[in-house]
PDB file of N, CA and C in Angstrom:
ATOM      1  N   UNK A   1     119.542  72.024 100.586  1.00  0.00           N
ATOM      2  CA  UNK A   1     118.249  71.880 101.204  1.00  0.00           C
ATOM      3  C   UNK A   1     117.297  72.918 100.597  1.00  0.00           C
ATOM      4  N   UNK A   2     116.452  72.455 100.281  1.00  0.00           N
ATOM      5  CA  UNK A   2     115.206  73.289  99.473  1.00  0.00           C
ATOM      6  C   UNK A   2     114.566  74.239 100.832  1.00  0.00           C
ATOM      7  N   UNK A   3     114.327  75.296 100.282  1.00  0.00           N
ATOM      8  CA  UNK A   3     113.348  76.104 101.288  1.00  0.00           C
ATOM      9  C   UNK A   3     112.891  77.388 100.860  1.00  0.00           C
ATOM     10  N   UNK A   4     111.557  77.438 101.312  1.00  0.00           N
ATOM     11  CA  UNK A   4     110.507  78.275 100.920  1.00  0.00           C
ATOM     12  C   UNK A   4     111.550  79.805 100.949  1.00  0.00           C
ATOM     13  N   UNK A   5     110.288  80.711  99.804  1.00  0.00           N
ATOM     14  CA  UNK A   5     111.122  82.197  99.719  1.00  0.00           C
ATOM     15  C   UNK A   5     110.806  82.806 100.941  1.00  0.00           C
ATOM     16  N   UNK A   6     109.910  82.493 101.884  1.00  0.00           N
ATOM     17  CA  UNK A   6     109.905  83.140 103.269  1.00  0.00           C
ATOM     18  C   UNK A   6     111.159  82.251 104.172  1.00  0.00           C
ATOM     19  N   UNK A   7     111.703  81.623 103.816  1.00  0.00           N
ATOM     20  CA  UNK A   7     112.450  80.692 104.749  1.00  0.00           C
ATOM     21  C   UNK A   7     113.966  81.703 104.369  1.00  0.00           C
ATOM     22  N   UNK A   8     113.912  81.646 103.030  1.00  0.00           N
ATOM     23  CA  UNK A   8     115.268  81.948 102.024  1.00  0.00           C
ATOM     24  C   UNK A   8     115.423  83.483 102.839  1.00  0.00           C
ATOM     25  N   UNK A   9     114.271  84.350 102.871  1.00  0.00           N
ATOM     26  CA  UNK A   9     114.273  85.731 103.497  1.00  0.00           C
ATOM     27  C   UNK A   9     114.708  85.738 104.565  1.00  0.00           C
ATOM     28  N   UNK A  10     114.166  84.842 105.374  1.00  0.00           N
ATOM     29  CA  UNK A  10     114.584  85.147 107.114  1.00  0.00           C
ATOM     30  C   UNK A  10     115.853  84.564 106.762  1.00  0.00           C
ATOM     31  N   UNK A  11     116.143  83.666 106.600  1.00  0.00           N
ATOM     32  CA  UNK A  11     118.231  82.968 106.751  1.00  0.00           C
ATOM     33  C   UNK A  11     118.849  83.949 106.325  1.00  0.00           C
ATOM     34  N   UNK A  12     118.342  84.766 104.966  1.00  0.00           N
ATOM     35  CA  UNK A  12     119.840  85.259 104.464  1.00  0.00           C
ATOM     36  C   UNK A  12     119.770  86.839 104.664  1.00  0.00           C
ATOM     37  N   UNK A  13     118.797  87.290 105.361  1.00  0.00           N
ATOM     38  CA  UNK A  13     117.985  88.531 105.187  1.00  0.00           C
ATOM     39  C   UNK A  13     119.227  89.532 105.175  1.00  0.00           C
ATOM     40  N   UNK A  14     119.098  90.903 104.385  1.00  0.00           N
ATOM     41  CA  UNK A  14     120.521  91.713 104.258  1.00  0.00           C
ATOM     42  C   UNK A  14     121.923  90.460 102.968  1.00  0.00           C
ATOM     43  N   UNK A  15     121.239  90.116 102.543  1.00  0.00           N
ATOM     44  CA  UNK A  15     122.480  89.541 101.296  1.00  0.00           C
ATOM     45  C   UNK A  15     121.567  89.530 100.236  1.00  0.00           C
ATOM     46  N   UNK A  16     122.447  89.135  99.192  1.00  0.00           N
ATOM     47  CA  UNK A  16     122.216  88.597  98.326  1.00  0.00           C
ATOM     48  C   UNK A  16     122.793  86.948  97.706  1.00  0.00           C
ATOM     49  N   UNK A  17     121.567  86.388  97.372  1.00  0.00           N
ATOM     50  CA  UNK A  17     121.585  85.085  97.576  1.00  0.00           C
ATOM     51  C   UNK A  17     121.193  84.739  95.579  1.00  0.00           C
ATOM     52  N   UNK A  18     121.398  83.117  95.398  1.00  0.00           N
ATOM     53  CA  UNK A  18     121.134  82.912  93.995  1.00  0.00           C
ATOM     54  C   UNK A  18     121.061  81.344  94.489  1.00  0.00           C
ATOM     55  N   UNK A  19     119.669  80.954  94.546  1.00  0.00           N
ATOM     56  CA  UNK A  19     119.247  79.757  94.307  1.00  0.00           C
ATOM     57  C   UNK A  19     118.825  78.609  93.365  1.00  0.00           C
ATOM     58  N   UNK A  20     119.170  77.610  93.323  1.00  0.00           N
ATOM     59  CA  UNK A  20     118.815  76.918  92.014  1.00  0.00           C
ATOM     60  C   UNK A  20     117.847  76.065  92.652  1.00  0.00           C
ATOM     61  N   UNK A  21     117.228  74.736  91.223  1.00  0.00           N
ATOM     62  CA  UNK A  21     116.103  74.029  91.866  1.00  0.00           C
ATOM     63  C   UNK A  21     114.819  74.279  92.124  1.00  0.00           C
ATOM     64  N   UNK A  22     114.254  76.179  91.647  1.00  0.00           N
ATOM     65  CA  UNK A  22     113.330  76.779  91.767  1.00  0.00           C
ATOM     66  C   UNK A  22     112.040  76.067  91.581  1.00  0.00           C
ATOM     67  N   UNK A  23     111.037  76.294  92.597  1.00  0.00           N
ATOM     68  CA  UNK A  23     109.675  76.092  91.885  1.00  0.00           C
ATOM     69  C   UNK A  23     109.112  77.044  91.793  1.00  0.00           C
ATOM     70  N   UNK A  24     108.398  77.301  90.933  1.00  0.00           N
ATOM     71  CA  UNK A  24     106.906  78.612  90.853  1.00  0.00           C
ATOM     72  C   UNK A  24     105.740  77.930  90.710  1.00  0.00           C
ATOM     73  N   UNK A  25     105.155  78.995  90.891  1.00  0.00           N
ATOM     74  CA  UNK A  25     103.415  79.567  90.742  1.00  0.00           C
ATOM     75  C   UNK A  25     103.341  79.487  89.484  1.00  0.00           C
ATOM     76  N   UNK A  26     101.868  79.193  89.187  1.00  0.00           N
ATOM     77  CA  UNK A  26     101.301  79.512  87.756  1.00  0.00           C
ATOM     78  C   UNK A  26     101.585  80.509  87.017  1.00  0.00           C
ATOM     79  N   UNK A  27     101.342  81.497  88.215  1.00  0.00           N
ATOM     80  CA  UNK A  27     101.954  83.095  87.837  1.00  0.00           C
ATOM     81  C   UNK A  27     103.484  83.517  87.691  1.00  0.00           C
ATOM     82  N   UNK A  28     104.536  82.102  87.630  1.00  0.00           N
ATOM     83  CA  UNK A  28     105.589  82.777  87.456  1.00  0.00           C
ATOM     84  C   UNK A  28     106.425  83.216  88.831  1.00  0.00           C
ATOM     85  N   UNK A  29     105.898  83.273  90.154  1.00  0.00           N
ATOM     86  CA  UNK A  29     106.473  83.446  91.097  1.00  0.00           C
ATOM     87  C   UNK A  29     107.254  82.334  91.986  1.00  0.00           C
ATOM     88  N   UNK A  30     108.462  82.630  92.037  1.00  0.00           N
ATOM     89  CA  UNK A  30     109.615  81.688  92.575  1.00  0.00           C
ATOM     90  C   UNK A  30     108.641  81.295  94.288  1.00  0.00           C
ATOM     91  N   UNK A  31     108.624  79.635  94.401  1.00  0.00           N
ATOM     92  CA  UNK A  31     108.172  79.923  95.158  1.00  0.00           C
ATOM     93  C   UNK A  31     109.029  79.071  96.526  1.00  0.00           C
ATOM     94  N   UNK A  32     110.130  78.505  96.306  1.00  0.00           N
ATOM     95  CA  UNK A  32     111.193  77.650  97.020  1.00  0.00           C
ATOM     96  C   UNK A  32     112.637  77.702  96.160  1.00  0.00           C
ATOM     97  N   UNK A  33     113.770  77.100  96.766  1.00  0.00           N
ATOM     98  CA  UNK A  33     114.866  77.067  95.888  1.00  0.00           C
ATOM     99  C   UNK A  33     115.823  76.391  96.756  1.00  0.00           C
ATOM    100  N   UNK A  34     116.590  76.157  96.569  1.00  0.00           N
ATOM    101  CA  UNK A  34     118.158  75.347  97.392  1.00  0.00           C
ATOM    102  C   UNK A  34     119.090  76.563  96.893  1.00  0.00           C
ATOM    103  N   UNK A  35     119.066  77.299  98.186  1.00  0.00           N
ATOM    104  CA  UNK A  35     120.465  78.298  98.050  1.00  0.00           C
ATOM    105  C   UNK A  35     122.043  77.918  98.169  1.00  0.00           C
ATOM    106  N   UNK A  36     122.899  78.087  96.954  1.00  0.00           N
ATOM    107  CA  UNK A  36     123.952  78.035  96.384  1.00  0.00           C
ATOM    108  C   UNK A  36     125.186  78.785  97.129  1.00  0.00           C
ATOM    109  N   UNK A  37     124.964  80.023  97.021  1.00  0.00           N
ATOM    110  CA  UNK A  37     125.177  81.059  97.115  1.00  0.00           C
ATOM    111  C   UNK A  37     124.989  82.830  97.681  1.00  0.00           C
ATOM    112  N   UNK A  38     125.356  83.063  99.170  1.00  0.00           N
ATOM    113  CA  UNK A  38     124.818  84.104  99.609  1.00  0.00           C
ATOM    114  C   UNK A  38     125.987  84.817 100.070  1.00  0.00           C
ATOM    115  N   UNK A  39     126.094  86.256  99.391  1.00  0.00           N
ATOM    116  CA  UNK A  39     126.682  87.382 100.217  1.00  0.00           C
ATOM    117  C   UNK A  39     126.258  88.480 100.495  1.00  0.00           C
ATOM    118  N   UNK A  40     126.569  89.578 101.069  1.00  0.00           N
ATOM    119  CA  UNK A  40     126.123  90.758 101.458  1.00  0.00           C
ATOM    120  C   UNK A  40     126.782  91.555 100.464  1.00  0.00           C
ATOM    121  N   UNK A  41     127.684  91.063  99.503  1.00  0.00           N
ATOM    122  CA  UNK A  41     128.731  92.046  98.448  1.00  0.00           C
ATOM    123  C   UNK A  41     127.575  91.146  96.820  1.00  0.00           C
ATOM    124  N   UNK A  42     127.203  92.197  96.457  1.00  0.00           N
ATOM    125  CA  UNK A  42     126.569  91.754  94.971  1.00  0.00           C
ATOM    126  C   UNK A  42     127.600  91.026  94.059  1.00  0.00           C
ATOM    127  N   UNK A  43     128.526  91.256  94.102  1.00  0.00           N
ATOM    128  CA  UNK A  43     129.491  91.418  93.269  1.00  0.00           C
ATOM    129  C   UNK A  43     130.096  89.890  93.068  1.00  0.00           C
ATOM    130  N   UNK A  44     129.773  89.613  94.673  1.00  0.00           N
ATOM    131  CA  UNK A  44     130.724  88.559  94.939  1.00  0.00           C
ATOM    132  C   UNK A  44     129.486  86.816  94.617  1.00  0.00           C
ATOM    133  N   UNK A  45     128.433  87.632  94.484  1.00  0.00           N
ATOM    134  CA  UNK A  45     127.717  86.486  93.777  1.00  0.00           C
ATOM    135  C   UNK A  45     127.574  86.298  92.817  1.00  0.00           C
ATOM    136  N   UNK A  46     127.502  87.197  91.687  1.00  0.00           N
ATOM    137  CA  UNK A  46     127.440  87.361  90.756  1.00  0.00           C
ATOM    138  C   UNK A  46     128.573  86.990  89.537  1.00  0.00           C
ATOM    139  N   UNK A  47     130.342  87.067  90.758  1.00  0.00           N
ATOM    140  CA  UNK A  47     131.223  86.671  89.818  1.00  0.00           C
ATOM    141  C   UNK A  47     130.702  84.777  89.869  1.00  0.00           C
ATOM    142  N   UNK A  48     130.820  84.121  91.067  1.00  0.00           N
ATOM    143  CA  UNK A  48     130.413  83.250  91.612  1.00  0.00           C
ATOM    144  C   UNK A  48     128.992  82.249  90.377  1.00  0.00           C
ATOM    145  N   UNK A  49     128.105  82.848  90.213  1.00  0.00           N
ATOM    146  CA  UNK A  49     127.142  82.767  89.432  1.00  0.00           C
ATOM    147  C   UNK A  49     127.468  81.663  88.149  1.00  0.00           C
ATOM    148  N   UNK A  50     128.462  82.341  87.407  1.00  0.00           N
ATOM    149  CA  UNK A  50     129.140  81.750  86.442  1.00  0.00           C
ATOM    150  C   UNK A  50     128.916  80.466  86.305  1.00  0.00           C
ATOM    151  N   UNK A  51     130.217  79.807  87.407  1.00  0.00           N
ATOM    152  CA  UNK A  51     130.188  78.574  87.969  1.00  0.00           C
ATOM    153  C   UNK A  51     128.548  77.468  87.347  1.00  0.00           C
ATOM    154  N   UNK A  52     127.663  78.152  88.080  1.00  0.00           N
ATOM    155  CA  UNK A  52     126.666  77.305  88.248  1.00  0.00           C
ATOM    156  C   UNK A  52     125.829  77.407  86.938  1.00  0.00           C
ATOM    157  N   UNK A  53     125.937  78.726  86.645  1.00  0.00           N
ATOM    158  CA  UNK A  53     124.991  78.929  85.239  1.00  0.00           C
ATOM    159  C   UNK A  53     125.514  78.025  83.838  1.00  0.00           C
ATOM    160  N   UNK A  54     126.494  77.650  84.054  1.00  0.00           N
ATOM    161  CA  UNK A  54     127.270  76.697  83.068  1.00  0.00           C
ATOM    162  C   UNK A  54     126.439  75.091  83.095  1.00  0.00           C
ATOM    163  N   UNK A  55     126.273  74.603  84.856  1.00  0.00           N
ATOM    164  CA  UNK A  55     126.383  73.096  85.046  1.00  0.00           C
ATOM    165  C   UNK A  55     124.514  72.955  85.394  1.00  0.00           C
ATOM    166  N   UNK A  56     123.909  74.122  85.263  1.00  0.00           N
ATOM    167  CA  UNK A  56     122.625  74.221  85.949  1.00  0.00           C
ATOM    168  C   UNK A  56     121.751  74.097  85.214  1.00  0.00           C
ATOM    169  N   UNK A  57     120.323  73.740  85.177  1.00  0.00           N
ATOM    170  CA  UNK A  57     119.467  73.410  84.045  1.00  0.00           C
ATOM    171  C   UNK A  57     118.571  73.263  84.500  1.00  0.00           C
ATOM    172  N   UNK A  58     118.274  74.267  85.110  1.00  0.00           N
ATOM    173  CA  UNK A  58     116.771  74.206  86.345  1.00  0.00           C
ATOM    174  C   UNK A  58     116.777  75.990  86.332  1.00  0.00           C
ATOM    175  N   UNK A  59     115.468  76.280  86.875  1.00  0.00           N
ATOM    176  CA  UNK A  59     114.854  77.549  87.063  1.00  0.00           C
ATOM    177  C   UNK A  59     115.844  77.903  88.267  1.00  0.00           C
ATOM    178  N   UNK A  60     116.622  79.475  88.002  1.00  0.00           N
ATOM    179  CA  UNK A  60     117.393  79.708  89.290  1.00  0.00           C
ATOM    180  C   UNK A  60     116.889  81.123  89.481  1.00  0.00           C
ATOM    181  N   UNK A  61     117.701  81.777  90.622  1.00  0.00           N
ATOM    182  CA  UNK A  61     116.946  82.997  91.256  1.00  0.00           C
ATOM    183  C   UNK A  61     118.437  83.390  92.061  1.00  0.00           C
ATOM    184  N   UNK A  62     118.138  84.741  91.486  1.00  0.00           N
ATOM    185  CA  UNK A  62     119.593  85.886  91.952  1.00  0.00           C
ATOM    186  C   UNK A  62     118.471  86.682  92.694  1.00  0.00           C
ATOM    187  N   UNK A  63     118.843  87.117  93.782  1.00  0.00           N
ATOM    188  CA  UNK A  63     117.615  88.767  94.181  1.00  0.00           C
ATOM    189  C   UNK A  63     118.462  88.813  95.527  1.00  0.00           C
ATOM    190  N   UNK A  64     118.025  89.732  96.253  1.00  0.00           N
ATOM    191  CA  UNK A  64     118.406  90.374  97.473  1.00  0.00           C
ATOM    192  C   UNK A  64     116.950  89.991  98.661  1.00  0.00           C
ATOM    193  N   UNK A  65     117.698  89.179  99.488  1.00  0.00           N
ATOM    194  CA  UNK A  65     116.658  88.785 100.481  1.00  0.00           C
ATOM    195  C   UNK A  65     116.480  89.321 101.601  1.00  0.00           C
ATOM    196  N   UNK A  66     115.037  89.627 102.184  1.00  0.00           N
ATOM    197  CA  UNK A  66     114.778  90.415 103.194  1.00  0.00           C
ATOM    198  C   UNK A  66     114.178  91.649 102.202  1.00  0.00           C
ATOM    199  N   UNK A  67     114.040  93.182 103.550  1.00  0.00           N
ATOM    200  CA  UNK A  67     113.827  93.983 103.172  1.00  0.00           C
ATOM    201  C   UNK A  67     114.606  94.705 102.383  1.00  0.00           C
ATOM    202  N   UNK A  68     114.544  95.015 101.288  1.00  0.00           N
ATOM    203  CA  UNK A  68     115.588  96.145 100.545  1.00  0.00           C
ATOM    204  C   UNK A  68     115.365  97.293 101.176  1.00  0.00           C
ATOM    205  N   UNK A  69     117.103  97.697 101.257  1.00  0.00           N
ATOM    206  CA  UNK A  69     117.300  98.986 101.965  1.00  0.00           C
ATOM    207  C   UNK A  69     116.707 100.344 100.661  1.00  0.00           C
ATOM    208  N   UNK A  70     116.228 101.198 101.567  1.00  0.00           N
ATOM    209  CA  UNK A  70     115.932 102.077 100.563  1.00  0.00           C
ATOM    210  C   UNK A  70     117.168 102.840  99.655  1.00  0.00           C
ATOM    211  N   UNK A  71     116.783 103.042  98.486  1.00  0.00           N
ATOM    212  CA  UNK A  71     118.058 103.617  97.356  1.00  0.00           C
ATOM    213  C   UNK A  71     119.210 102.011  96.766  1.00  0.00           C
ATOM    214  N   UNK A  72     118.765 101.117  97.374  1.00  0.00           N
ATOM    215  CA  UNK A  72     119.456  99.943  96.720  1.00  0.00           C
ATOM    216  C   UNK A  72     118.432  99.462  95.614  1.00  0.00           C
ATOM    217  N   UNK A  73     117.215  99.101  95.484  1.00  0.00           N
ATOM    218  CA  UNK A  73     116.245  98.609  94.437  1.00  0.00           C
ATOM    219  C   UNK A  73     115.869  99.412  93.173  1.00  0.00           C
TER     220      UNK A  73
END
């Protein structure tokens, strides 16, 4: 299910998430996505990632949703 980066923030807020299906802005800013993939361990998305970056062929998006804790960014 596609949903806005304010939507993507509040659901997964405190993880890290990697959505495919992206749309942007003129400017380049992600502005929806269909999330794949969300954990609170970086690590564990990132091995995960792989998977999709192989079969995927659309604009995708790795980041940490919500507020970043300070000393993590």
């Amino acid at each position: 299910m596609h949903m806005s980066i304010e939507e993507i923030n509040e659901k997964f807020d405190g993880e890290w998430i990697y959505a495919i299906d992206c749309e942007e802005n003129d400017m380049g800013a992600v502005l929806s996505g269909k999330v794949v993939l969300h954990s609170r361990n970086r690590d564990d998305v990132i091995r995960a990632m792989g998977d999709y970056e192989k079969k995927v062929d659309t604009l995708a998006l790795f980041q940490y949703a919500g507020n970043v804790p300070e000393g993590l960014g």
